[in-house]
C-alpha atoms as a PDB file:
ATOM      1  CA  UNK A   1      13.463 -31.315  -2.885  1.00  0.00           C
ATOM      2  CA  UNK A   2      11.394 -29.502  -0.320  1.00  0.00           C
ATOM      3  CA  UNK A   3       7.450 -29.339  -0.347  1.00  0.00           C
ATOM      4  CA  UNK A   4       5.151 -26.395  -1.273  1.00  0.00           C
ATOM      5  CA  UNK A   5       3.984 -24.738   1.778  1.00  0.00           C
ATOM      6  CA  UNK A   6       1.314 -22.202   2.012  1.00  0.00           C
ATOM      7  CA  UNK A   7       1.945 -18.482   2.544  1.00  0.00           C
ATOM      8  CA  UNK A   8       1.318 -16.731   5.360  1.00  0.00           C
ATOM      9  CA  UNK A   9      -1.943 -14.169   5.804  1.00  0.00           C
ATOM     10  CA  UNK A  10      -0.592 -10.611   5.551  1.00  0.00           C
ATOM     11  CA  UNK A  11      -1.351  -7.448   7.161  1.00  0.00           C
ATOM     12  CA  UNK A  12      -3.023  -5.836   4.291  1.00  0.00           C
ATOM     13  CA  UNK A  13      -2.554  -1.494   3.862  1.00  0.00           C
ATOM     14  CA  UNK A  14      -3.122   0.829   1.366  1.00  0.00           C
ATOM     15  CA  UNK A  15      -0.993   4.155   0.860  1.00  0.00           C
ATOM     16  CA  UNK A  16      -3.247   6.688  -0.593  1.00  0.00           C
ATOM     17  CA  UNK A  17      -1.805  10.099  -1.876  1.00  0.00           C
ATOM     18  CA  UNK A  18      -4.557  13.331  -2.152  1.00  0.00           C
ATOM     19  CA  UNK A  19      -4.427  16.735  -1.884  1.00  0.00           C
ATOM     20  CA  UNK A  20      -8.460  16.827  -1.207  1.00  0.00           C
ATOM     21  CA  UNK A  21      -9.516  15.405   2.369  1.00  0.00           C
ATOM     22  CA  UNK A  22     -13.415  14.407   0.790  1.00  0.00           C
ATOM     23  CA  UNK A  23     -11.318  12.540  -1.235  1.00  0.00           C
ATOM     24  CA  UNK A  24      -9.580  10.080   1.620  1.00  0.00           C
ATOM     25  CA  UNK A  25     -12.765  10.494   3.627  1.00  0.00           C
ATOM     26  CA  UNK A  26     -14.713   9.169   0.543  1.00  0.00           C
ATOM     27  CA  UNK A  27     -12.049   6.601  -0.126  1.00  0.00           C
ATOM     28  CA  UNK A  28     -11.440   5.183   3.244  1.00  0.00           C
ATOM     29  CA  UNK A  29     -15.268   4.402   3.369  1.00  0.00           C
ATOM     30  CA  UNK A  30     -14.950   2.362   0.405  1.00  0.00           C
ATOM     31  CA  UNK A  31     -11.775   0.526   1.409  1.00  0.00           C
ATOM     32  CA  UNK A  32     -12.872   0.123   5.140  1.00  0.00           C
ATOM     33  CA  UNK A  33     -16.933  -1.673   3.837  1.00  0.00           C
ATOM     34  CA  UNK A  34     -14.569  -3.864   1.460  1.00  0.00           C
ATOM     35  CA  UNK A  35     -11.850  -4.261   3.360  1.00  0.00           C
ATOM     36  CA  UNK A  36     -12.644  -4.573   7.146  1.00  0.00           C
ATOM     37  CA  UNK A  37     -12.169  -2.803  10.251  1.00  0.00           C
ATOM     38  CA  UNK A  38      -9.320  -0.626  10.416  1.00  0.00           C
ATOM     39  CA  UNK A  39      -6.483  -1.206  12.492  1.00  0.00           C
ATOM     40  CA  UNK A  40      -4.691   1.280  12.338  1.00  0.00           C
ATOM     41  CA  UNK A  41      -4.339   4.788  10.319  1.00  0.00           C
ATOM     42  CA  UNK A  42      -1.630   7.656  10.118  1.00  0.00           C
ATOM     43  CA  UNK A  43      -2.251  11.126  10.227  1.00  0.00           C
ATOM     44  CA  UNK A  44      -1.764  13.448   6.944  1.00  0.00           C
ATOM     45  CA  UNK A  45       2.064  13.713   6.187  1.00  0.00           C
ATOM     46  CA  UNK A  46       2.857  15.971   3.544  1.00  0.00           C
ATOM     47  CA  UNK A  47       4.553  14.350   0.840  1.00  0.00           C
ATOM     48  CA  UNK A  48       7.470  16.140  -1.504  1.00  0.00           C
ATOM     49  CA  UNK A  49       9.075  13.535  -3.240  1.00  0.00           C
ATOM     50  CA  UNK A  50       8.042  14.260  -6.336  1.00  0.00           C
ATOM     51  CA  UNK A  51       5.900  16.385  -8.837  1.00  0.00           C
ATOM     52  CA  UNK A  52       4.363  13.594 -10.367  1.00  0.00           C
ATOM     53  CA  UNK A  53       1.188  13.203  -9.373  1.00  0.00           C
ATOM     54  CA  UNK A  54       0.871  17.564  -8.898  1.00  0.00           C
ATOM     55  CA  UNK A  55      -0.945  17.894 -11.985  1.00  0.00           C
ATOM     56  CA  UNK A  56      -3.316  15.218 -11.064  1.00  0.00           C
ATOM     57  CA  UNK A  57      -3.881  15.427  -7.734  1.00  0.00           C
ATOM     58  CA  UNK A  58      -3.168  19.015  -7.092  1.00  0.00           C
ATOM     59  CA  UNK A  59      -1.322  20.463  -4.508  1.00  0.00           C
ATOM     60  CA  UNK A  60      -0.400  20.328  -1.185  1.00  0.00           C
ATOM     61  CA  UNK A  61      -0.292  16.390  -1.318  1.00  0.00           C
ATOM     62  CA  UNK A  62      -0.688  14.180   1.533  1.00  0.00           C
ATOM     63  CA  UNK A  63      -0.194  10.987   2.345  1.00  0.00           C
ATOM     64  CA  UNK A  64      -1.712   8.440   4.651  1.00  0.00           C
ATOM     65  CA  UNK A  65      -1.400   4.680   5.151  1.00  0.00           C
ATOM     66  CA  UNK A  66      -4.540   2.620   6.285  1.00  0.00           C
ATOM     67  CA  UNK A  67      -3.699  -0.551   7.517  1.00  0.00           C
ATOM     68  CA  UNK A  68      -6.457  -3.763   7.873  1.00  0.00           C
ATOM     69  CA  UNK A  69      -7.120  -5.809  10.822  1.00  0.00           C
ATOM     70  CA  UNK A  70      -8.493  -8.767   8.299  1.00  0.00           C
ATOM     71  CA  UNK A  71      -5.602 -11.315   7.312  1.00  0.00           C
ATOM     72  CA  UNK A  72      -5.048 -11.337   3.815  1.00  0.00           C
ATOM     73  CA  UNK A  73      -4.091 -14.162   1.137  1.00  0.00           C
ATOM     74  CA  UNK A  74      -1.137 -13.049  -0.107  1.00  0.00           C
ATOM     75  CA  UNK A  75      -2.293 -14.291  -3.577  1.00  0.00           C
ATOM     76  CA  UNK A  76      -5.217 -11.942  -3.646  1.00  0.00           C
ATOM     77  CA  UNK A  77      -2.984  -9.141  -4.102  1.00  0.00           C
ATOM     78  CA  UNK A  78      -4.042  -8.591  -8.012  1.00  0.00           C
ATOM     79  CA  UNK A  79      -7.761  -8.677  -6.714  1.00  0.00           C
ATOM     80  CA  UNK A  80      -7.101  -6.238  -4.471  1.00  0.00           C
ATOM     81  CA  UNK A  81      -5.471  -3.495  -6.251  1.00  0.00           C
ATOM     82  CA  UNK A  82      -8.421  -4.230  -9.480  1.00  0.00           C
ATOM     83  CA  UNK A  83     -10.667  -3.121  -6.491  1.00  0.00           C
ATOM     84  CA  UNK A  84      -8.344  -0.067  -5.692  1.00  0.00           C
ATOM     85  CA  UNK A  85      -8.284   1.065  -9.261  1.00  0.00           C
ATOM     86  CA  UNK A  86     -12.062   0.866  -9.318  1.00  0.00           C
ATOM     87  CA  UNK A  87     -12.449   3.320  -6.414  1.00  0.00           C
ATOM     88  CA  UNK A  88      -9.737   5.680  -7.973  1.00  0.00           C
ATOM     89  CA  UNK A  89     -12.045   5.832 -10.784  1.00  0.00           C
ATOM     90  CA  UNK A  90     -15.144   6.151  -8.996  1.00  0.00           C
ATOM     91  CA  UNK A  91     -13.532   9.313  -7.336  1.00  0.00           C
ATOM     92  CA  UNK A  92     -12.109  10.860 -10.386  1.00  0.00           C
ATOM     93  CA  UNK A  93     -13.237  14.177 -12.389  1.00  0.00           C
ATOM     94  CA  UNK A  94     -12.531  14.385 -15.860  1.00  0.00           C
ATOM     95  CA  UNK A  95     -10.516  11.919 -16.187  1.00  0.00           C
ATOM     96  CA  UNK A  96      -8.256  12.880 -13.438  1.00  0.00           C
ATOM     97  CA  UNK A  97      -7.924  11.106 -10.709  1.00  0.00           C
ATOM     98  CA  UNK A  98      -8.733  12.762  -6.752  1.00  0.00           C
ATOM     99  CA  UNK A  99      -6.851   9.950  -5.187  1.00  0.00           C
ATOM    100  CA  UNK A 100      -4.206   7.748  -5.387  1.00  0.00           C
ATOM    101  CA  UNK A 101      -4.750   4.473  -3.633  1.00  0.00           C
ATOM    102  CA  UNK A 102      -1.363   1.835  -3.691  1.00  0.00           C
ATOM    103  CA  UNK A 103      -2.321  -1.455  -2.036  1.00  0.00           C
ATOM    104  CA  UNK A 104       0.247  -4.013  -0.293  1.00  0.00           C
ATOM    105  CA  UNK A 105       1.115  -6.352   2.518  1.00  0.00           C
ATOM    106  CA  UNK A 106       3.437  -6.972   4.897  1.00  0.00           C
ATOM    107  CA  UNK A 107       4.595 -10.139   6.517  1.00  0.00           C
ATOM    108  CA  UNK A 108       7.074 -10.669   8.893  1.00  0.00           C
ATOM    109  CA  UNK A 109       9.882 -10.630   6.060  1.00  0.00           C
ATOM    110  CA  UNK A 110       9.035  -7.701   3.830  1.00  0.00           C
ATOM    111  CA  UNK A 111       6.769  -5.272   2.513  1.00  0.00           C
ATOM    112  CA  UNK A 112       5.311  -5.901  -1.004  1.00  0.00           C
ATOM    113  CA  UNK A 113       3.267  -3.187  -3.041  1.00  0.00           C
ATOM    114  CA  UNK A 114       0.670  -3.774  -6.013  1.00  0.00           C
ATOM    115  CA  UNK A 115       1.250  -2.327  -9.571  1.00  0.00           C
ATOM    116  CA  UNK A 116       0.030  -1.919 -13.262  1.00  0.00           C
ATOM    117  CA  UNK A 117       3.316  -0.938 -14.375  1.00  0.00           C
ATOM    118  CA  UNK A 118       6.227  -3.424 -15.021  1.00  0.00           C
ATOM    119  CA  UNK A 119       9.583  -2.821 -14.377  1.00  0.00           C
ATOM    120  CA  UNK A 120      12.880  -4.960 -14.301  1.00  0.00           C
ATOM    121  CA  UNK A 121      12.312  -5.867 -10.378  1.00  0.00           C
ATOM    122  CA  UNK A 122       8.714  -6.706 -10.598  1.00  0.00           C
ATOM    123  CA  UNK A 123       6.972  -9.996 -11.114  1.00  0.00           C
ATOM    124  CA  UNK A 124       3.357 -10.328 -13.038  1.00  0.00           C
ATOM    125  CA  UNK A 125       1.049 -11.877 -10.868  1.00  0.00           C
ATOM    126  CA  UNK A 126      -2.394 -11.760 -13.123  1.00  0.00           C
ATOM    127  CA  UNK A 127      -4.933  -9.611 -14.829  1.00  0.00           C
ATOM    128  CA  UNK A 128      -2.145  -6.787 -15.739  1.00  0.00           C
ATOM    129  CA  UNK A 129      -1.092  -6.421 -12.195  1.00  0.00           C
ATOM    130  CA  UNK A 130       2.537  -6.870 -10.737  1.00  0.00           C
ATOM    131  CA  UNK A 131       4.581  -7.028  -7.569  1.00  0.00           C
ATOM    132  CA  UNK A 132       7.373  -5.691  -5.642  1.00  0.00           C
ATOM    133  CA  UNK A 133       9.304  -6.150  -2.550  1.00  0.00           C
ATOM    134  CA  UNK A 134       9.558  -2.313  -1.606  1.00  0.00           C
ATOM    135  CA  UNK A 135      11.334  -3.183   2.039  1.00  0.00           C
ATOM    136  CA  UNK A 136      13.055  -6.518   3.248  1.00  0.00           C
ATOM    137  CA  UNK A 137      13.003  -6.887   7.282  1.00  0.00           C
ATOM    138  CA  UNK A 138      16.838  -7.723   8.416  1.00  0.00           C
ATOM    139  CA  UNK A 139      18.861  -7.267  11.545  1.00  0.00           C
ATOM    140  CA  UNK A 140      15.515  -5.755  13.161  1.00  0.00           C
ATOM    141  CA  UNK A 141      14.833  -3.337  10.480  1.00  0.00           C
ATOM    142  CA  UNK A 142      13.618  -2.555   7.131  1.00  0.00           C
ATOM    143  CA  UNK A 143      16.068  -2.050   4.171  1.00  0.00           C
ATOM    144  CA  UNK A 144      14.961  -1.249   0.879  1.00  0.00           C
ATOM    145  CA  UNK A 145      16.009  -2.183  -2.268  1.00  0.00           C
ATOM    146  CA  UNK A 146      17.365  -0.159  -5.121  1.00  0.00           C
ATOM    147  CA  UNK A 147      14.154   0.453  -6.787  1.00  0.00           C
ATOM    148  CA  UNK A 148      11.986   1.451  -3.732  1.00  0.00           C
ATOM    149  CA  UNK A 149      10.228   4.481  -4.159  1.00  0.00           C
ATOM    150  CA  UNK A 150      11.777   7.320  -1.930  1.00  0.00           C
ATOM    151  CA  UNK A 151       9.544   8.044   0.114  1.00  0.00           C
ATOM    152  CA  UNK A 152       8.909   4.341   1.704  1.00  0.00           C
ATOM    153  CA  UNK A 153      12.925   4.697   2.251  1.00  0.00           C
ATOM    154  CA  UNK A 154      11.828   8.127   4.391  1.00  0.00           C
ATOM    155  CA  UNK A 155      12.741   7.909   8.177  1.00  0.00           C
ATOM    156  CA  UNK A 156       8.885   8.729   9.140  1.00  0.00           C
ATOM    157  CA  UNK A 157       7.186   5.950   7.233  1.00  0.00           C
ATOM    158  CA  UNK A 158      10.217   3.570   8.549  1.00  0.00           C
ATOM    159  CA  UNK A 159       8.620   3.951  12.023  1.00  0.00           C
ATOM    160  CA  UNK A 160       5.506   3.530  10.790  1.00  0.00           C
ATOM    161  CA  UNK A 161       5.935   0.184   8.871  1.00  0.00           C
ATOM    162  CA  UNK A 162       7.960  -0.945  12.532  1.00  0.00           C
ATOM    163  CA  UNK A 163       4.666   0.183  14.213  1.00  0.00           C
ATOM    164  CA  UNK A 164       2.835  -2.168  11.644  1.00  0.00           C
ATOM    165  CA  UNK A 165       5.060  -5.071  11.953  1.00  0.00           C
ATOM    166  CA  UNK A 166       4.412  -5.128  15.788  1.00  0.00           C
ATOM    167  CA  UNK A 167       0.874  -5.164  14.946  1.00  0.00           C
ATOM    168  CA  UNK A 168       1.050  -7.861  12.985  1.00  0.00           C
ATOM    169  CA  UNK A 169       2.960  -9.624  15.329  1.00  0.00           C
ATOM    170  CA  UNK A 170      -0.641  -9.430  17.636  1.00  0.00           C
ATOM    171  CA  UNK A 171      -3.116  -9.985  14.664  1.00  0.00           C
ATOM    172  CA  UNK A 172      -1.190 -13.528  13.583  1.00  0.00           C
ATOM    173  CA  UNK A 173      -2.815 -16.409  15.446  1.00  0.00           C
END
């Protein structure tokens, strides 16, 4: 029987879809005085994977990925994306919301993302909020699984998650 070991800090990001740059600008304040110092942030990519969020959001959508310098508890992932929701809501207009802000981490192994919804591949963590390994790290690459969204299975934000694992490779002690 092996012994309970604590989990490793993360490298804590957020992927935030918008069609309205006030919107990120707005929402990247927020996350940066709750979050900490940024570490590193993509440019706009225009994302076309799917009309879901068109009504919402409007159109042309973007999407950019803010990543934290702060080491995260991996077990404050719920916490986290409760705060995310709030500022989604603080940013919204009748009842729509401006931005879309999806919070995870990454560790050496994987990539994990935060969610309300439950499906049969995620796990409840607390307070309505689940989990899901969106990537696994093997053979010196990520692979996702049959449930990851498409656009985290994209070519473009494959290089970006390798840039991210080499930063986290500096930020660990």
């Amino acid at each position: 029987m092996g012994s309970p070991t604590p989990p490793e800090k993360a490298l804590l990001f957020t992927g935030t879809l918008f069609s309205n740059e006030d919107y990120y600008t707005k929402a990247r304040q927020s996350l940066e005085r709750i979050f900490g110092e940024i570490v590193m942030e993509t440019p706009a990519i225009r994302w076309e994977f799917s009309a879901y969020y068109k009504d919402e959001l409007g159109e042309p959508i973007y999407r950019r990925f803010i990543f934290f310098k702060n080491l995260m508890e991996q077990e404050n992932l719920s916490t986290i994306k409760l705060t995310t929701n709030e500022i989604e809501k603080s940013l919204s207009s009748d009842g729509k919301r401006n931005i879309n802000l999806d919070p995870g981490y990454m560790t050496p192994a994987k990539i994990v993302l935060a969610s309300t919804k439950d499906y049969s591949h995620r796990i409840y963590l607390k307070d309505g909020i689940y989990a899901e390994v969106t990537l696994i790290f093997k053979k010196g690459q990520f692979i996702p699984h049959i449930n990851t969204y498409k656009d985290y299975q994209d070519e473009k934000y494959l290089r970006i998650f390798m840039m991210a694992r080499r930063l986290l490779g500096i930020l660990r002690p």
